[in-house]
N, C-alpha and C. Protein backbone atom coordinates (compact mmCIF):
# COMPACT_ATOMS: atom_id res chain seq x y z
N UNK A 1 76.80 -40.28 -28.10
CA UNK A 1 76.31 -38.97 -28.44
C UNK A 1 75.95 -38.98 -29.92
N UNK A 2 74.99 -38.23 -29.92
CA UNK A 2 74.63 -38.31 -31.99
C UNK A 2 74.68 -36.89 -31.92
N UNK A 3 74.72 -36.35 -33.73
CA UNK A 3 74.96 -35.42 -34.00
C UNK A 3 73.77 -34.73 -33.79
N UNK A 4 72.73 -34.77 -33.51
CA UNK A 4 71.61 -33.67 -32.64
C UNK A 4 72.15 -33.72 -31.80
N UNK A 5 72.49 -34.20 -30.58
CA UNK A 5 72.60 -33.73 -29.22
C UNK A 5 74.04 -32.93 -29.55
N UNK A 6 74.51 -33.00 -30.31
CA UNK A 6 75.98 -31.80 -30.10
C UNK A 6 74.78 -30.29 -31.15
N UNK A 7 74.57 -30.58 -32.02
CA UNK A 7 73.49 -30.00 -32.99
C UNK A 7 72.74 -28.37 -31.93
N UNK A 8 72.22 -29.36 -30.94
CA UNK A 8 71.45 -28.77 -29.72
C UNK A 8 71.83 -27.96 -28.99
N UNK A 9 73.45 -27.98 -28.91
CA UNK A 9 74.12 -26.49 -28.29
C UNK A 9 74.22 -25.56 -28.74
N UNK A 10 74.42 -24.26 -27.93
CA UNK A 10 74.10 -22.98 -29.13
C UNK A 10 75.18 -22.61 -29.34
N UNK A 11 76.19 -23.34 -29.28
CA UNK A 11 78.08 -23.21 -29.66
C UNK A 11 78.42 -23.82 -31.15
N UNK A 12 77.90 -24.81 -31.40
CA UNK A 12 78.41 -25.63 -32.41
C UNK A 12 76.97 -26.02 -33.60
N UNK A 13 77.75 -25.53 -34.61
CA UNK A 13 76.95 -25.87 -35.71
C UNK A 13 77.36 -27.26 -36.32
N UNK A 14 76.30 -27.85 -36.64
CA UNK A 14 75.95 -29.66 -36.77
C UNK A 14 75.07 -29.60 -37.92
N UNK A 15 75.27 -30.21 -39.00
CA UNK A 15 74.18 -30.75 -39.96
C UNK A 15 74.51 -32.03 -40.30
N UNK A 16 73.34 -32.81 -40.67
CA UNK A 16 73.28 -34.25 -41.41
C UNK A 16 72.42 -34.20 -42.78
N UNK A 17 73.46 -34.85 -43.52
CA UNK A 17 73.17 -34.63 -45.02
C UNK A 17 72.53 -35.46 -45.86
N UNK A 18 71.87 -35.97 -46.37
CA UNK A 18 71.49 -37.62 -46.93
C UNK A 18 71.59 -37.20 -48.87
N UNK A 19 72.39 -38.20 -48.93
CA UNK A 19 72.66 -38.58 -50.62
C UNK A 19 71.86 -39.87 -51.17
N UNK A 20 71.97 -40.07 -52.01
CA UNK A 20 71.11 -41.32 -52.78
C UNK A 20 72.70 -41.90 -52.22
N UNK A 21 73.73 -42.07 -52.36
CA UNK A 21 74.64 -42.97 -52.31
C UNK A 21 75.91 -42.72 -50.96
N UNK A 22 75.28 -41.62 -49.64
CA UNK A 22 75.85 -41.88 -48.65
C UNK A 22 75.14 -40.49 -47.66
N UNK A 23 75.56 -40.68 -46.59
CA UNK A 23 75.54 -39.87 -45.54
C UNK A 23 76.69 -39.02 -44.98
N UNK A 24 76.35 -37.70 -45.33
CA UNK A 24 77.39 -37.02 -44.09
C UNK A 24 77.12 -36.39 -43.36
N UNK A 25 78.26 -36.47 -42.01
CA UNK A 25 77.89 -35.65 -40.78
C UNK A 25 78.47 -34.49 -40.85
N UNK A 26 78.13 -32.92 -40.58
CA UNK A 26 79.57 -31.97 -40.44
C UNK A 26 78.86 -31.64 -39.69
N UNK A 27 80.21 -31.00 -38.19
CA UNK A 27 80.29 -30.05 -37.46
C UNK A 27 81.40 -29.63 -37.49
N UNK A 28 80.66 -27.78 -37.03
CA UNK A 28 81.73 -27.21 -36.37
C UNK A 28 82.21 -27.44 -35.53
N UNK A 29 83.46 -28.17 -35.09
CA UNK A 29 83.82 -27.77 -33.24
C UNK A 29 84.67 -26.51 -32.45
N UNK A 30 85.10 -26.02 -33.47
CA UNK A 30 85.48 -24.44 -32.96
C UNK A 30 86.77 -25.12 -32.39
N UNK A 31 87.23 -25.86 -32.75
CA UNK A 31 88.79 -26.83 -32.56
C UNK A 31 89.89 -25.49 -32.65
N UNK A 32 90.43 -25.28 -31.29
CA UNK A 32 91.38 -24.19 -31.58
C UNK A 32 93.12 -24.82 -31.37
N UNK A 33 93.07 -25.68 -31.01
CA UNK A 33 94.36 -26.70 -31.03
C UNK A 33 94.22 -28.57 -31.82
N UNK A 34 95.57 -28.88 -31.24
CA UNK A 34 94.86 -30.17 -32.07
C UNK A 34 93.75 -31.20 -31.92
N UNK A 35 93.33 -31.67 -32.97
CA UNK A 35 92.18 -32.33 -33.55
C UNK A 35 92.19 -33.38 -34.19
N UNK A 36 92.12 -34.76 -33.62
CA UNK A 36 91.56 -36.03 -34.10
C UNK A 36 90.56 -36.39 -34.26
N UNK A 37 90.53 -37.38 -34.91
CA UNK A 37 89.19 -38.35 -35.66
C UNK A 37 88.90 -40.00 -35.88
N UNK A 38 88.90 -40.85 -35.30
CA UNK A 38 89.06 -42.27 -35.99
C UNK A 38 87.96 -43.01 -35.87
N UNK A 39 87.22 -43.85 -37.04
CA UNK A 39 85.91 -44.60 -36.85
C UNK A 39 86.30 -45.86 -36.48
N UNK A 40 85.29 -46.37 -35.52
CA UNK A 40 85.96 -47.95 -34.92
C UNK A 40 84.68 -48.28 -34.96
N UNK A 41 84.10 -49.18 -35.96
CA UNK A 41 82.97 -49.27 -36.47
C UNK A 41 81.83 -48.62 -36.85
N UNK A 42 80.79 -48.87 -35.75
CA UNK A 42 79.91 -47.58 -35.93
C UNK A 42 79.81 -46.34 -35.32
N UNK A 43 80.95 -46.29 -34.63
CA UNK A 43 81.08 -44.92 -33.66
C UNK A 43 82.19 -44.21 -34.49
N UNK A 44 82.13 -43.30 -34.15
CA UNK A 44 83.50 -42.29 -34.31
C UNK A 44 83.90 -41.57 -33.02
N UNK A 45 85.51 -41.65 -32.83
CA UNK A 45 85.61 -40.96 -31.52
C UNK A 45 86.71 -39.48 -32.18
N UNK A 46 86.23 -38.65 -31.53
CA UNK A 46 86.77 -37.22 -31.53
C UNK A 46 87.44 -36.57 -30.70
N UNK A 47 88.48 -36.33 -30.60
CA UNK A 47 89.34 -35.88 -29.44
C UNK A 47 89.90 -34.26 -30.22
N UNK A 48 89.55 -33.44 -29.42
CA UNK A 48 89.48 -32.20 -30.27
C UNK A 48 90.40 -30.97 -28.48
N UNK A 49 90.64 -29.63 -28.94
CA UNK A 49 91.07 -28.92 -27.79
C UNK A 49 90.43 -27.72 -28.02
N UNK A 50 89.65 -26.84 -27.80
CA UNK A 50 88.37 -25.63 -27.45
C UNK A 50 88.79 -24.90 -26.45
N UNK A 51 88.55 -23.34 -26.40
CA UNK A 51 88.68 -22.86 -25.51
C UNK A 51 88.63 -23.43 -24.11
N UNK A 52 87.44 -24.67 -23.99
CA UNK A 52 87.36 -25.07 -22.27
C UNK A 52 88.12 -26.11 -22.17
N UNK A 53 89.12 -26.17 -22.87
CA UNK A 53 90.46 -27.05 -22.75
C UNK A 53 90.01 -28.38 -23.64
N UNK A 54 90.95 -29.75 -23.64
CA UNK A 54 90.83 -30.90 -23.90
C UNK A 54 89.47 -31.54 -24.00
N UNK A 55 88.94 -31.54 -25.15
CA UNK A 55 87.17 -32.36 -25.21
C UNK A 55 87.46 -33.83 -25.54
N UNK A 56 86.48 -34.82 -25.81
CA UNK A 56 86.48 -35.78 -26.34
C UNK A 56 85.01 -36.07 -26.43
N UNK A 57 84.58 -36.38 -27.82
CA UNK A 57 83.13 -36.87 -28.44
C UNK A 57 83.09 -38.23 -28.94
N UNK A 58 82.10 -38.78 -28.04
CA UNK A 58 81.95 -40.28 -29.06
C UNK A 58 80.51 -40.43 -29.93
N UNK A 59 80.66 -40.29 -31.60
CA UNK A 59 79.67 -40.00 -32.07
C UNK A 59 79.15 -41.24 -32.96
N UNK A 60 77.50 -41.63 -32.59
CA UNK A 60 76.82 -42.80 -33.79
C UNK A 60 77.11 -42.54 -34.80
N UNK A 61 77.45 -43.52 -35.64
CA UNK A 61 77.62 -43.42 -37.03
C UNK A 61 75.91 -43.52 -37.60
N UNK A 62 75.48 -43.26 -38.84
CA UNK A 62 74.72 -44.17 -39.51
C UNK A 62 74.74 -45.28 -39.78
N UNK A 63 73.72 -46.25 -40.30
CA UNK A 63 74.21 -47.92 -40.86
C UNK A 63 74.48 -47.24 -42.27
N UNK A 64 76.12 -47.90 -42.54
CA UNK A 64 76.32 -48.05 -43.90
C UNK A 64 77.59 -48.52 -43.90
N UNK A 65 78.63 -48.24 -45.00
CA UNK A 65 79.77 -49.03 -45.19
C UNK A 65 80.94 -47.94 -45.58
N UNK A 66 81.99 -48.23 -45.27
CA UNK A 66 83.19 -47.56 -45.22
C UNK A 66 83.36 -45.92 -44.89
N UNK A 67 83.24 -45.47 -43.92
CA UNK A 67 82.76 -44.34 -43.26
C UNK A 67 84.19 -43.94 -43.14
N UNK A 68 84.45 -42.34 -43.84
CA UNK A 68 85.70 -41.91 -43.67
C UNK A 68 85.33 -40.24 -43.34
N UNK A 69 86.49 -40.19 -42.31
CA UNK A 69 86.39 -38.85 -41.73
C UNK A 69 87.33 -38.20 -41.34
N UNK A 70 87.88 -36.91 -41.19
CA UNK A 70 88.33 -35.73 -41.00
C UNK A 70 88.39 -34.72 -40.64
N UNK A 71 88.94 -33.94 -40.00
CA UNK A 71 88.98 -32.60 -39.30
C UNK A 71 89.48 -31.85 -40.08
N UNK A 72 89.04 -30.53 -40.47
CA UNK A 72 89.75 -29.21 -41.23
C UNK A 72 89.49 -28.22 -40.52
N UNK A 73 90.53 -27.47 -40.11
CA UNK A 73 90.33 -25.96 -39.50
C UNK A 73 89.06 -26.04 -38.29
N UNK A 74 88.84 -26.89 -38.19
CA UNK A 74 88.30 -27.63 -36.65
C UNK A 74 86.79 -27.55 -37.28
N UNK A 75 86.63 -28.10 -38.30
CA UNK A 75 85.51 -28.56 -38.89
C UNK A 75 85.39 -30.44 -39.12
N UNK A 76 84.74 -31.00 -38.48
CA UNK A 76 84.53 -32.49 -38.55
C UNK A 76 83.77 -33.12 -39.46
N UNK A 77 84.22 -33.28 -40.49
CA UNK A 77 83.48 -34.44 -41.54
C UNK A 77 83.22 -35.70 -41.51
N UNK A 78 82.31 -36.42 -41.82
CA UNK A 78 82.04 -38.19 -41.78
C UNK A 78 81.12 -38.36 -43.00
N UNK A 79 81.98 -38.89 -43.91
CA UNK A 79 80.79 -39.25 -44.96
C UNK A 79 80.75 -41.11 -44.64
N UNK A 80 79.39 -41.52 -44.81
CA UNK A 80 79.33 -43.10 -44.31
C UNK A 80 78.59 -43.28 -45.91
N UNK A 81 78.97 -44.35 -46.58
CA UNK A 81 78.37 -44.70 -47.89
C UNK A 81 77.46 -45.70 -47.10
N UNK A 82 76.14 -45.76 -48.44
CA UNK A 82 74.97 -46.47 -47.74
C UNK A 82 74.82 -47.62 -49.03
């Protein structure tokens, strides 16, 4: 899944950001219980809980190097340095 196709629902707000010196992804996921995050190369997998119970997202990274990410208040960050 990439961040347009989550972008594309009319539930969740998605932007992609471009820096001279990295990329980030944020979405909202409207995360109303707990919320993970871990990059295993170029994917990131998301295991998040939403009103329609237990989700799980597997999202493309960009190409770049050391990609670190986080959930706040059920907001999903990925900055990937390029």
């Amino acid at each position: 899944m990439s961040l347009k196709q989550i972008a594309d629902r009319d539930d969740v707000f998605a932007r992609r950001y471009a820096y001279d010196d990295a990329e980030v992804l944020v979405a909202d996921l409207g995360a109303t219980g707990e919320a993970s995050v871990d990059v295993l190369g170029d994917e990131a997998i998301v295991v998040f809980e939403d009103e329609d119970g237990p989700r799980q997202l597997e999202l493309e990274l960009p190409d770049g190097e050391g990609a670190e990410a986080f959930i706040t208040n059920g907001v999903l960050t990925i900055e990937v340095g390029l």
